[in-house]
N, C-alpha and C. Protein backbone atom coordinates (compact mmCIF):
# COMPACT_ATOMS: atom_id res chain seq x y z
N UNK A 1 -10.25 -1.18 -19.99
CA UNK A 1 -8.98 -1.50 -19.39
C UNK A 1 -7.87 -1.10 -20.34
N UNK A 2 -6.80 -0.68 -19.52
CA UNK A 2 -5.81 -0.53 -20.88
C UNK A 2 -5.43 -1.87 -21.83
N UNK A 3 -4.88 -1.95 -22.42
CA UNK A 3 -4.64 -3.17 -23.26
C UNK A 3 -2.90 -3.43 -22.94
N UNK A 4 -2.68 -4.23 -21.90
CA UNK A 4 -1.09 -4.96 -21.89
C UNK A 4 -0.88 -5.91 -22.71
N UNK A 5 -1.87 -6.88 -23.37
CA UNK A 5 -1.81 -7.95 -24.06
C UNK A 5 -2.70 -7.75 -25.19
N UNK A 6 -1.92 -7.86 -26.38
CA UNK A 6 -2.74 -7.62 -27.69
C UNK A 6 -2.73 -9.13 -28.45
N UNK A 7 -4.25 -9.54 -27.71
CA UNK A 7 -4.74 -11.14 -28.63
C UNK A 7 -5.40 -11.01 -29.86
N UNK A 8 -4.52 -12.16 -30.50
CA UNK A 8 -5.16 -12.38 -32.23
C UNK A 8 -6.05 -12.47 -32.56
N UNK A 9 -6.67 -12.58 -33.60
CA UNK A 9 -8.19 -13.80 -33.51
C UNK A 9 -7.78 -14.93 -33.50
N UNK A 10 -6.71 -15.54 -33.66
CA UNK A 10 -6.62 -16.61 -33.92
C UNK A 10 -6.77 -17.02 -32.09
N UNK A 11 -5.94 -16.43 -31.01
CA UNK A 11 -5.85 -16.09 -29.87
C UNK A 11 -7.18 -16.62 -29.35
N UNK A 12 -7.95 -15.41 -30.08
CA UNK A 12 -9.51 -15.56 -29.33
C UNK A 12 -10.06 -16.96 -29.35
N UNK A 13 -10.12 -17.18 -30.46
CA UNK A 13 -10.54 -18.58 -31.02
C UNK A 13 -10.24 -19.25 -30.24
N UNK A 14 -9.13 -20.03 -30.33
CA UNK A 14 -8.76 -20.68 -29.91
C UNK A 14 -9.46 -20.78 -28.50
N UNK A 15 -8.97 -19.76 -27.57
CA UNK A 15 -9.68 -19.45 -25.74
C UNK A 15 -11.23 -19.90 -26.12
N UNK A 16 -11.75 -19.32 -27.30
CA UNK A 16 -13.65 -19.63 -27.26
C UNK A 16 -13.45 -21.41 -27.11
N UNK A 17 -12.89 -21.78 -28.17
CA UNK A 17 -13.26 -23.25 -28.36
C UNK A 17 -12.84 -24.06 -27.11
N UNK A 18 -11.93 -23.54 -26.00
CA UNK A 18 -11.51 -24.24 -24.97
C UNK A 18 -13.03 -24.62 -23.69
N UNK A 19 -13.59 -23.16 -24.19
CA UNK A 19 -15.38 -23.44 -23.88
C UNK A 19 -16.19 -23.92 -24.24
N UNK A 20 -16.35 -24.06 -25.53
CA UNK A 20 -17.49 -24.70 -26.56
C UNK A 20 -17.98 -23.30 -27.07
N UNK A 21 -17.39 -22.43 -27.46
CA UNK A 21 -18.16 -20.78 -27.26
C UNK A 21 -17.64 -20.81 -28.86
N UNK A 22 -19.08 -20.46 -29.31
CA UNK A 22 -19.51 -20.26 -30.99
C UNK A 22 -19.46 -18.62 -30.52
N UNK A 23 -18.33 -18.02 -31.34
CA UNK A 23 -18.05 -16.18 -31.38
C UNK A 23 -18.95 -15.57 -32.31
N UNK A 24 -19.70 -14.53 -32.16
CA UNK A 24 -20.28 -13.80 -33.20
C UNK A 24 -19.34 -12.49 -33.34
N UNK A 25 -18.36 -12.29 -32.34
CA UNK A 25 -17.77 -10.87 -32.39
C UNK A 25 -16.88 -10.75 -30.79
N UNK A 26 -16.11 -9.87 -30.76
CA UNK A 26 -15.37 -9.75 -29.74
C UNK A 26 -14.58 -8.29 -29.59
N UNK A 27 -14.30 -7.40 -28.39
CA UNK A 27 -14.21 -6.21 -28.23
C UNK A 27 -13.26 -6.05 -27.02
N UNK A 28 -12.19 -5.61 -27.24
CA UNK A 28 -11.46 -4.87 -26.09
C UNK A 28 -12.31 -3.82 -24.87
N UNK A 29 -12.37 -4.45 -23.89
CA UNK A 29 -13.08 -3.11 -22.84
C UNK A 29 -12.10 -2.20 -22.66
N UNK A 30 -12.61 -0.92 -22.70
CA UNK A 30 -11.82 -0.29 -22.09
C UNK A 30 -12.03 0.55 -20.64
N UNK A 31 -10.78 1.17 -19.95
CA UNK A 31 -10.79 1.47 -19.02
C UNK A 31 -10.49 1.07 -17.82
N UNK A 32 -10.40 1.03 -16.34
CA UNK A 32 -9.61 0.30 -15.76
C UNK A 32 -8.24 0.28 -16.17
N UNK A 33 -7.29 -0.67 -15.06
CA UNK A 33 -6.04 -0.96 -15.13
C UNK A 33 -5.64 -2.19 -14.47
N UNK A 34 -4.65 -2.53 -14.84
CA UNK A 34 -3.89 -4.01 -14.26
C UNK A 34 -3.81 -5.15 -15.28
N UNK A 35 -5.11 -4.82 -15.89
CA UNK A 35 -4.82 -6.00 -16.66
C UNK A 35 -5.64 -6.02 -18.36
N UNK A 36 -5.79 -6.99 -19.58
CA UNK A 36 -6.32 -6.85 -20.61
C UNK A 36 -7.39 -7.27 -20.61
N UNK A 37 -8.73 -6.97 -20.87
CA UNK A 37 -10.27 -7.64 -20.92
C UNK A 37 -10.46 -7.31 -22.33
N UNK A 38 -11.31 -8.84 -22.44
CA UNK A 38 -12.09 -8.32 -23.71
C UNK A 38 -13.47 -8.86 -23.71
N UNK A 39 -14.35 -8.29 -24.30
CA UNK A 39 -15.73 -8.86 -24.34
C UNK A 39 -15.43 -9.73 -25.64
N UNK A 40 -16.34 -11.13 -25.15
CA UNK A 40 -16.72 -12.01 -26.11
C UNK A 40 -18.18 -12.19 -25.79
N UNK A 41 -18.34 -11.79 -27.47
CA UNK A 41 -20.00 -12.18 -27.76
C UNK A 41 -20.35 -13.65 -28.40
N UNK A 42 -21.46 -14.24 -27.52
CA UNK A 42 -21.99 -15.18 -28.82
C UNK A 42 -23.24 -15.31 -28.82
N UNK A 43 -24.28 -15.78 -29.50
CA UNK A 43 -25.79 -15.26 -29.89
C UNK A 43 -26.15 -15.49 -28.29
N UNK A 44 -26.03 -16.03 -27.32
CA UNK A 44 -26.95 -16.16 -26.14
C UNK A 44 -26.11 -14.95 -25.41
N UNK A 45 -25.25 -15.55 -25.37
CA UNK A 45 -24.75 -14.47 -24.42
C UNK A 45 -23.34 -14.34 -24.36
N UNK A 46 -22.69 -12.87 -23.09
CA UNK A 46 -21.70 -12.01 -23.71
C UNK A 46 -20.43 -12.34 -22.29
N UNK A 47 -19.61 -12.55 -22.55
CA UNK A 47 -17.95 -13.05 -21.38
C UNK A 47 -17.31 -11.70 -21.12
N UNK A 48 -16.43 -11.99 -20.51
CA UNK A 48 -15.00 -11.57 -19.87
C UNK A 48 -14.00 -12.02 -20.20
N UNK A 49 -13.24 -12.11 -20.88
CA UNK A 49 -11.94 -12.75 -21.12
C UNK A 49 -11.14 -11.55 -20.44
N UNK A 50 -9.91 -11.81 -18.97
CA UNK A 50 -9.58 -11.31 -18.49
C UNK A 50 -7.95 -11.97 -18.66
N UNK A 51 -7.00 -11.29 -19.31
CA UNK A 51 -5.62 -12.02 -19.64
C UNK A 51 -5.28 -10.74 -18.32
N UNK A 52 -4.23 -11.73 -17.32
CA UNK A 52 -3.74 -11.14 -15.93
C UNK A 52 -2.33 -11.19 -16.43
N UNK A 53 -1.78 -9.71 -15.67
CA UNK A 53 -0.73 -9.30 -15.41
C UNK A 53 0.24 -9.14 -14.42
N UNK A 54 -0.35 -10.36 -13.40
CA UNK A 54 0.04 -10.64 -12.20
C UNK A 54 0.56 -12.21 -12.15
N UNK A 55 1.07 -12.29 -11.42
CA UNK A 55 2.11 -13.53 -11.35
C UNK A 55 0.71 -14.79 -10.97
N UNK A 56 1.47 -16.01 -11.07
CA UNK A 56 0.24 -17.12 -11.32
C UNK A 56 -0.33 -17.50 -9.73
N UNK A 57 0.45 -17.45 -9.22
CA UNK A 57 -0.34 -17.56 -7.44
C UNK A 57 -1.58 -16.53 -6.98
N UNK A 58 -1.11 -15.11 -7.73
CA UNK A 58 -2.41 -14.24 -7.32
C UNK A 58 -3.22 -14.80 -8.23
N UNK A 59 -3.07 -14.98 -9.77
CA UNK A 59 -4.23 -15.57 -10.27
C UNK A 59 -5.38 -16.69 -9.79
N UNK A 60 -4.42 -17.84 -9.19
CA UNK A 60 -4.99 -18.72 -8.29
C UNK A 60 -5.42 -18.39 -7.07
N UNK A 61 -4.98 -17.37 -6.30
CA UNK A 61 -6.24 -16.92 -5.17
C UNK A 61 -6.84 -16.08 -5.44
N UNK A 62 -6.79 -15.41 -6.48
CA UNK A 62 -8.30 -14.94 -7.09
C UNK A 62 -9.49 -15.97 -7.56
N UNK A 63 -8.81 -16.87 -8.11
CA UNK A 63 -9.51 -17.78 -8.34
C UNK A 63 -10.38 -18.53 -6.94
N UNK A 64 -9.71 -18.57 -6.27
CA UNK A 64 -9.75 -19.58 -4.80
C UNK A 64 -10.89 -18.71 -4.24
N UNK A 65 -10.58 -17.35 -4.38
CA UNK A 65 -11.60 -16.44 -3.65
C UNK A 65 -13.12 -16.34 -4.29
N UNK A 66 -12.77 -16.07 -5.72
CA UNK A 66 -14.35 -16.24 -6.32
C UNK A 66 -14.94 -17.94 -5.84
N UNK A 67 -14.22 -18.35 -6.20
CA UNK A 67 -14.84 -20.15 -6.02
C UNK A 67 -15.40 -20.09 -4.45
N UNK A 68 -14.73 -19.42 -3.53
CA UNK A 68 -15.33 -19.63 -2.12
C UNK A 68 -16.34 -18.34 -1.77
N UNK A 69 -16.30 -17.19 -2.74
CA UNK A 69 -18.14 -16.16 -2.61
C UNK A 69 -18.87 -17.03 -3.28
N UNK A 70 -18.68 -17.75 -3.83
CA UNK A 70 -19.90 -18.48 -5.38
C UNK A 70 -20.28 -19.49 -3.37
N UNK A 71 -19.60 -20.31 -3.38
CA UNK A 71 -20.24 -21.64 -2.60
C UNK A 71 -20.73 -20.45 -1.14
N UNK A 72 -20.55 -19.34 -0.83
CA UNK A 72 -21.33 -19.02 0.13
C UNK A 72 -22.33 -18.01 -0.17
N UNK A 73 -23.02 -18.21 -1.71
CA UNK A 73 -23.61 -17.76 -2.24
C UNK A 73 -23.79 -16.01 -2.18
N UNK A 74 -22.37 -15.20 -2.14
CA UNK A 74 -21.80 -13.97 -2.21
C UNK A 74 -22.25 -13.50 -3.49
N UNK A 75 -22.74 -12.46 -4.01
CA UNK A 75 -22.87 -11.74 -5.54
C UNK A 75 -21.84 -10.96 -6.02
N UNK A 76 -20.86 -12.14 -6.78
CA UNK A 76 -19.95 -11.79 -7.55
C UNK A 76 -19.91 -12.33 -8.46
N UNK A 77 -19.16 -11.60 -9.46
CA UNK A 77 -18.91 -12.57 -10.75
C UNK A 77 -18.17 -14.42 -10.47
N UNK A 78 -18.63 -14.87 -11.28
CA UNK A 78 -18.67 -16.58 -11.60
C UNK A 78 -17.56 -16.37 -12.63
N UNK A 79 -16.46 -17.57 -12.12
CA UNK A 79 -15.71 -17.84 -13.05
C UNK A 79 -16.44 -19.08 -13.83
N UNK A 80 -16.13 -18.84 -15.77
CA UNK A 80 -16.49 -20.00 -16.13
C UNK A 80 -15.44 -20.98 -16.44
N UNK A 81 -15.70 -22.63 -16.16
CA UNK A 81 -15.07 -23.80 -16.32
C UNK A 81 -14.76 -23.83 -18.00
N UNK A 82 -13.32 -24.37 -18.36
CA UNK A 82 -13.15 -24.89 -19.58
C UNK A 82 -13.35 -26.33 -19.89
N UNK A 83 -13.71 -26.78 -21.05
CA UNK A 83 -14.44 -28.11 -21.22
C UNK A 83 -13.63 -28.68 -20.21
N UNK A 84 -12.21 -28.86 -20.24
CA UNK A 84 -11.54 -29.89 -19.33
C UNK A 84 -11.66 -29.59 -17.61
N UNK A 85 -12.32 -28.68 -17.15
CA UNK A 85 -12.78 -28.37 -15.85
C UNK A 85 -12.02 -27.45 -15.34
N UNK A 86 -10.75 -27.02 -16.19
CA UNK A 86 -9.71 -25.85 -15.85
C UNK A 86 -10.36 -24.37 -15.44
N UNK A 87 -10.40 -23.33 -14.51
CA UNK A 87 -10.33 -22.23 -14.68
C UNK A 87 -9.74 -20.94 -15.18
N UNK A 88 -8.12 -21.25 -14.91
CA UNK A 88 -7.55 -20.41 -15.99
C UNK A 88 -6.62 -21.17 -16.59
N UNK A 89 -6.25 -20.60 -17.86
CA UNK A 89 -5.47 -21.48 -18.70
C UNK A 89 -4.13 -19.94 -19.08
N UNK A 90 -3.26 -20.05 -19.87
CA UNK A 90 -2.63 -19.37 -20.49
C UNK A 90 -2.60 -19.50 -22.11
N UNK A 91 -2.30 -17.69 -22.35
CA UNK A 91 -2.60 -17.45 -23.69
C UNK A 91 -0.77 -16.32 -23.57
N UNK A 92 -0.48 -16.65 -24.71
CA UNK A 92 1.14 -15.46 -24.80
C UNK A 92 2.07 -15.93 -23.38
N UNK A 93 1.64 -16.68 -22.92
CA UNK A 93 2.78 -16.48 -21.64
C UNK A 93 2.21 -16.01 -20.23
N UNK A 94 0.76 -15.57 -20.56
CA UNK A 94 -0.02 -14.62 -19.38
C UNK A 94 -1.32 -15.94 -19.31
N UNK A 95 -1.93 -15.72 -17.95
CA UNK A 95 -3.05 -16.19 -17.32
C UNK A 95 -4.21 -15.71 -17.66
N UNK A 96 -5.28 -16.30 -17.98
CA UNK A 96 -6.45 -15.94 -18.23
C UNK A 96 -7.51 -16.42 -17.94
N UNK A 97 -8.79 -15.96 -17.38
CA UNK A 97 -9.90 -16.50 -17.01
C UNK A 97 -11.18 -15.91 -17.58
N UNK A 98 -12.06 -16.69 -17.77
CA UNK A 98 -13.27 -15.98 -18.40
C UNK A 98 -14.52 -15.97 -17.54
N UNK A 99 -15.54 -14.82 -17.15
CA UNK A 99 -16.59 -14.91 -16.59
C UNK A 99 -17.27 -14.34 -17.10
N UNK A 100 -18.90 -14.47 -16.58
CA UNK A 100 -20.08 -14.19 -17.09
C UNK A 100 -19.53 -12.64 -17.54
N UNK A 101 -20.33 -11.56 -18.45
CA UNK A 101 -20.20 -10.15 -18.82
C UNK A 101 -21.34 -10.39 -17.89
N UNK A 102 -21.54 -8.97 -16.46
CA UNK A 102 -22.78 -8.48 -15.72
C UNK A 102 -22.74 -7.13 -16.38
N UNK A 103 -24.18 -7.24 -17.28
CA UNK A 103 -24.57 -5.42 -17.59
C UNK A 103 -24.76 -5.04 -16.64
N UNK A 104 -24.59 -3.13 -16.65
CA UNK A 104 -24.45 -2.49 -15.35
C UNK A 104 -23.63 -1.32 -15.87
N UNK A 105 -23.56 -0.45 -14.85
CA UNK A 105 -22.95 0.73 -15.07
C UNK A 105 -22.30 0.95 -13.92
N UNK A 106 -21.02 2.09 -13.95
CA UNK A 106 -20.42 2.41 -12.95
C UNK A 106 -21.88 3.95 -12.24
N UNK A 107 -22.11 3.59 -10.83
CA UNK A 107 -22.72 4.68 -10.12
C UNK A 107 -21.84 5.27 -8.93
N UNK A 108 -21.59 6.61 -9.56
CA UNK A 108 -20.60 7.76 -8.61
C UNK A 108 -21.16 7.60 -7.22
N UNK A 109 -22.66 8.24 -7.50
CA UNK A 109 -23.58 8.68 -6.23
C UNK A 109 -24.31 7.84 -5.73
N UNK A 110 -24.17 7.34 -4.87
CA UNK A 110 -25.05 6.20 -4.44
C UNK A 110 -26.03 7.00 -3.65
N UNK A 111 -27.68 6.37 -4.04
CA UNK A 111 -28.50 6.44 -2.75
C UNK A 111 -28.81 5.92 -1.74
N UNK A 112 -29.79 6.44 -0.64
CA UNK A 112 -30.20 5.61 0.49
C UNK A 112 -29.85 4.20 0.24
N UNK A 113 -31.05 3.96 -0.66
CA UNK A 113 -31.70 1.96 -0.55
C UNK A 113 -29.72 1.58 -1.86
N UNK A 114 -29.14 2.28 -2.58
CA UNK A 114 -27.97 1.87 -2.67
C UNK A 114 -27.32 1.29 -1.75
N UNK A 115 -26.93 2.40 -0.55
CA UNK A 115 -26.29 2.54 0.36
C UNK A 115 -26.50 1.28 1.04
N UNK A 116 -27.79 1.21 1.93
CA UNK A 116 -27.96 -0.26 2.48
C UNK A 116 -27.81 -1.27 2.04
N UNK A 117 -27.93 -1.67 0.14
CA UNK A 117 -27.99 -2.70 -0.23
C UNK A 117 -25.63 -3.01 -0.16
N UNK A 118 -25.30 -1.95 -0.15
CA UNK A 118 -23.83 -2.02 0.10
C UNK A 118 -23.67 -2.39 1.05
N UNK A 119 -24.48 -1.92 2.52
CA UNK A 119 -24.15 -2.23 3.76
C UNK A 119 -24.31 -4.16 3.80
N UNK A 120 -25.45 -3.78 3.34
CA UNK A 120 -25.93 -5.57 3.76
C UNK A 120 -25.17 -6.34 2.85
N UNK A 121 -23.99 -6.00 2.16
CA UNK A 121 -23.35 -6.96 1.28
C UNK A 121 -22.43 -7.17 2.18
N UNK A 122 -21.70 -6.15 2.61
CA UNK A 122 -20.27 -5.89 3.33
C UNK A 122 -20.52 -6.98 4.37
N UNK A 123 -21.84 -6.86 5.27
CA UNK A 123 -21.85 -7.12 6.81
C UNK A 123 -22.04 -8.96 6.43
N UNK A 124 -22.56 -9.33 5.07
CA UNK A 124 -23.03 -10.97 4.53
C UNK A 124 -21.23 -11.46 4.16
N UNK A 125 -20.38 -10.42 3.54
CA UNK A 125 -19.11 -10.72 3.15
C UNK A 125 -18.33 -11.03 4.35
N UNK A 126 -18.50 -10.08 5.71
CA UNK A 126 -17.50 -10.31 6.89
C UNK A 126 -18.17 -11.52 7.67
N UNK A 127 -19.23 -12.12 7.33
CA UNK A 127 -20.07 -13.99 7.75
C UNK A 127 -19.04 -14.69 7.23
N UNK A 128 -18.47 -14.24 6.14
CA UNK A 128 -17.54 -15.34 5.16
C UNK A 128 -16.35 -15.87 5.89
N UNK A 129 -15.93 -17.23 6.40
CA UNK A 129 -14.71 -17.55 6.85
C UNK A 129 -13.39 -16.84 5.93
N UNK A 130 -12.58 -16.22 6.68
CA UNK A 130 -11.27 -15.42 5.90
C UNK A 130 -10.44 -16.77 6.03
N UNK A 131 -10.34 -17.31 4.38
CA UNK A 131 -9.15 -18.11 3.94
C UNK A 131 -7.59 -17.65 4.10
N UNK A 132 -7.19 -18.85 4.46
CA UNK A 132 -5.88 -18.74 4.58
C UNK A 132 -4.41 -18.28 3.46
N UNK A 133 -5.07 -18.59 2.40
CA UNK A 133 -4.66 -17.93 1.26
C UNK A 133 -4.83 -16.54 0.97
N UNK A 134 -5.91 -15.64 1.54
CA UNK A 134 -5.86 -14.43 1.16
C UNK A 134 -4.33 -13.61 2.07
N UNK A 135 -4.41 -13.10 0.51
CA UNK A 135 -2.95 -11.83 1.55
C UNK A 135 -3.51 -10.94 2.62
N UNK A 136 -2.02 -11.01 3.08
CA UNK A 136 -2.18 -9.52 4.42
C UNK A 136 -2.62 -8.08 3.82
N UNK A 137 -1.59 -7.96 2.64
CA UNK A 137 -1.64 -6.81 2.09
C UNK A 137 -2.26 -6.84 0.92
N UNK A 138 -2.86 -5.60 0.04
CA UNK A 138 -3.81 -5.64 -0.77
C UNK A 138 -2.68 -5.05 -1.98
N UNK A 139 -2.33 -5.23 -3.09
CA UNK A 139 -1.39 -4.61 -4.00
C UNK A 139 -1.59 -2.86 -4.27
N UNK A 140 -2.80 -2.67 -3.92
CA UNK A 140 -2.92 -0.92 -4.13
C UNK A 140 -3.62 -0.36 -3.01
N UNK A 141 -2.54 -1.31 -1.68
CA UNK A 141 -3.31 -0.75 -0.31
C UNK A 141 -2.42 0.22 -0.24
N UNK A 142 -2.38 1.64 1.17
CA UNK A 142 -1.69 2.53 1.81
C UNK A 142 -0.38 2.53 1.02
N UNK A 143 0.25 1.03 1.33
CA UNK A 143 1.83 1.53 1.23
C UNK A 143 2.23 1.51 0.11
N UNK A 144 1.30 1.55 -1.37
CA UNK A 144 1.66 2.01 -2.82
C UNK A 144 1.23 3.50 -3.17
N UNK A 145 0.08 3.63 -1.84
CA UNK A 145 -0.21 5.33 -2.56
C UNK A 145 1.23 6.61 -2.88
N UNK A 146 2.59 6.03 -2.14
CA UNK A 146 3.15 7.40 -2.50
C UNK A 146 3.56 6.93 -3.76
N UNK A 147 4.10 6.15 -3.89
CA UNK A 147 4.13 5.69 -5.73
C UNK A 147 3.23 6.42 -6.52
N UNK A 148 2.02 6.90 -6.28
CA UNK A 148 1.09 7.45 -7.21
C UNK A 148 1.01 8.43 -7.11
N UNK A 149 1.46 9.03 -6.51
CA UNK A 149 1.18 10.61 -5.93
C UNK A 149 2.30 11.13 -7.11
N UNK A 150 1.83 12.54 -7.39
CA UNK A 150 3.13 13.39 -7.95
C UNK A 150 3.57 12.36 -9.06
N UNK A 151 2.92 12.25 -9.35
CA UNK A 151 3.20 11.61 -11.49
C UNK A 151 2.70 12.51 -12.22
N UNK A 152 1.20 13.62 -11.66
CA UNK A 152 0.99 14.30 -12.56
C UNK A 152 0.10 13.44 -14.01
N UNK A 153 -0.28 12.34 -13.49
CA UNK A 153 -1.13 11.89 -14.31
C UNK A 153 -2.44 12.39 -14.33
N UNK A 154 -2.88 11.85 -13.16
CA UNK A 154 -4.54 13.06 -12.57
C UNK A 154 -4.73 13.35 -11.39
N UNK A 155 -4.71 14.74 -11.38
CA UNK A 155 -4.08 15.63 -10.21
C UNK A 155 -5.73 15.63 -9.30
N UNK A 156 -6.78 15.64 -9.54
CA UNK A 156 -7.47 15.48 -9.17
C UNK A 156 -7.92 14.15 -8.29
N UNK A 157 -7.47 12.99 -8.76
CA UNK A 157 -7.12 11.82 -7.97
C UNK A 157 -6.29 12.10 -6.78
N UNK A 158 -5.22 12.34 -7.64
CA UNK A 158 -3.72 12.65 -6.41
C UNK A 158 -4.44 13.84 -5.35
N UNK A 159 -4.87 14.75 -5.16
CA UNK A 159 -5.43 15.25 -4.28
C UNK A 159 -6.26 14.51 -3.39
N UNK A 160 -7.78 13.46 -4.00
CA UNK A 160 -8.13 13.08 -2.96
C UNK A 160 -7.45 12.02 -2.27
N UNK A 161 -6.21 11.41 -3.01
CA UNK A 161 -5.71 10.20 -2.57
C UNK A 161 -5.10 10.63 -1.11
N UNK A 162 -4.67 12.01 -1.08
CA UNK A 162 -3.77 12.89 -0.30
C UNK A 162 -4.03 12.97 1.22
N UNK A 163 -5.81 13.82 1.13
CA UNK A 163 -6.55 13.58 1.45
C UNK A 163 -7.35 12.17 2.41
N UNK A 164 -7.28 11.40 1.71
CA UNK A 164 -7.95 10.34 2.08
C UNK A 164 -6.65 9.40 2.87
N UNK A 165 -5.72 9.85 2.50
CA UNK A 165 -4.23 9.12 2.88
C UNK A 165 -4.33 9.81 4.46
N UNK A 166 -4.43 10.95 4.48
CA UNK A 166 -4.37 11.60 5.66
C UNK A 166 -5.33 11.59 6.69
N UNK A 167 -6.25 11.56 6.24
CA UNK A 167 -7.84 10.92 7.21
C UNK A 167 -7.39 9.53 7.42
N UNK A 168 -7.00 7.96 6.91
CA UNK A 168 -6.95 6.88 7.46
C UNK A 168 -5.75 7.20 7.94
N UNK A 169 -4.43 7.57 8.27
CA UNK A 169 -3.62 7.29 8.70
C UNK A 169 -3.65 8.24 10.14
N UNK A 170 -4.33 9.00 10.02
CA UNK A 170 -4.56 10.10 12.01
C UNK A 170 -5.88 9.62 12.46
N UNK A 171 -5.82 8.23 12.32
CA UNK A 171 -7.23 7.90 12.87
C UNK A 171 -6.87 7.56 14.52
C-alpha cells in the first residue's frame, strides 16, 4: 500500500499492547492504495494493522459489514477485538483496525474450479440480507473513473478502464 501515515514504534507498540500482542517485528505492506497497512509479526502469528484514510462513518460500516459476513459465516477477513472489546481505535488523528494477515497471493488468471469457487462465493454473498448502512455508491464506482483517466499515470490501466467504461455503460 502506499504509506499516507508514517507510524513510530512507539505508535506500533502502543496499537500491539491495546491487543495483548507481544511484537517480534513489523513491516509496511506495500502496494495497493487508499490507505497505510502494516504487517505485525508475533511468534504465533502475523496482523494487519490498517490506519484508514477515510472519514470515521465509512470506517464504521466497514466495520458493520465485516461483523455481518463473519455472523453469516462469509470468507472474509475477521476484524480483531481490542482488550476493551473496541474494533477500531485511533492512532495520529486516523482510524485503525487490525485483522488476521491471510497468506495468499494475488492470481491474474483464474481457472475453471477458481472460477466456480468465485461463482459460489458471489451467489452465498447475494443470500446475505443488504444492510441498511451500506452505500448506494461505491467510492471508485463509474462516476470516479473520469478522474482517473488521462493522468498518465498507467496508460495501460487507463485504456482498459476506457474500455470497460464503455462496455458497462452501452449495455
Amino acid at each position: 500500500m502506499a504509506q499516507y501515515s508514517k507510524l513510530t514504534v512507539d505508535d506500533i507498540l502502543k496499537i500491539a499492547g491495546r491487543y495483548n500482542l507481544i511484537l517480534i517485528g513489523y513491516e509496511l505492506i506495500e502496494g495497493g492504495a487508499g490507505n497505510t497497512s502494516y504487517l505485525l509479526k508475533t511468534m504465533e502469528y502475523q496482523y494487519v494493522l490498517t490506519v484508514f484514510e477515510i472519514e470515521h462513518k465509512r470506517v464504521v460500516n466497514l466495520c458493520q459489514l465485516l461483523d455481518l459476513l463473519e455472523k453469516h459465516d462469509f470468507p472474509t477477513t475477521r476484524i480483531e477485538k481490542m482488550k476493551n472489546g473496541d474494533e477500531i481505535a485511533i492512532v495520529q488523528r486516523k482510524y485503525f483496525m487490525l485483522k488476521p494477515f491471510i497468506v495468499g497471493e494475488v492470481v491474474r488468471n483464474l481457472d475453471e474450479n477458481m472460477e466456480r469457487q468465485v461463482g459460489e462465493a458471489i451467489a452465498k454473498l447475494h443470500q446475505i440480507p443488504t444492510p441498511e448502512y451500506l452505500p448506494n455508491r461505491h467510492s471508485y464506482g463509474l462516476e470516479t473513473f473520469p478522474h482517473i483517466l488521462d493522468q498518465g499515470i498507467n496508460l495501460e490501466y487507463e485504456t482498459w478502464l476506457r474500455l470497460t467504461t464503455i462496455r458497462i455503460t452501452h449495455r
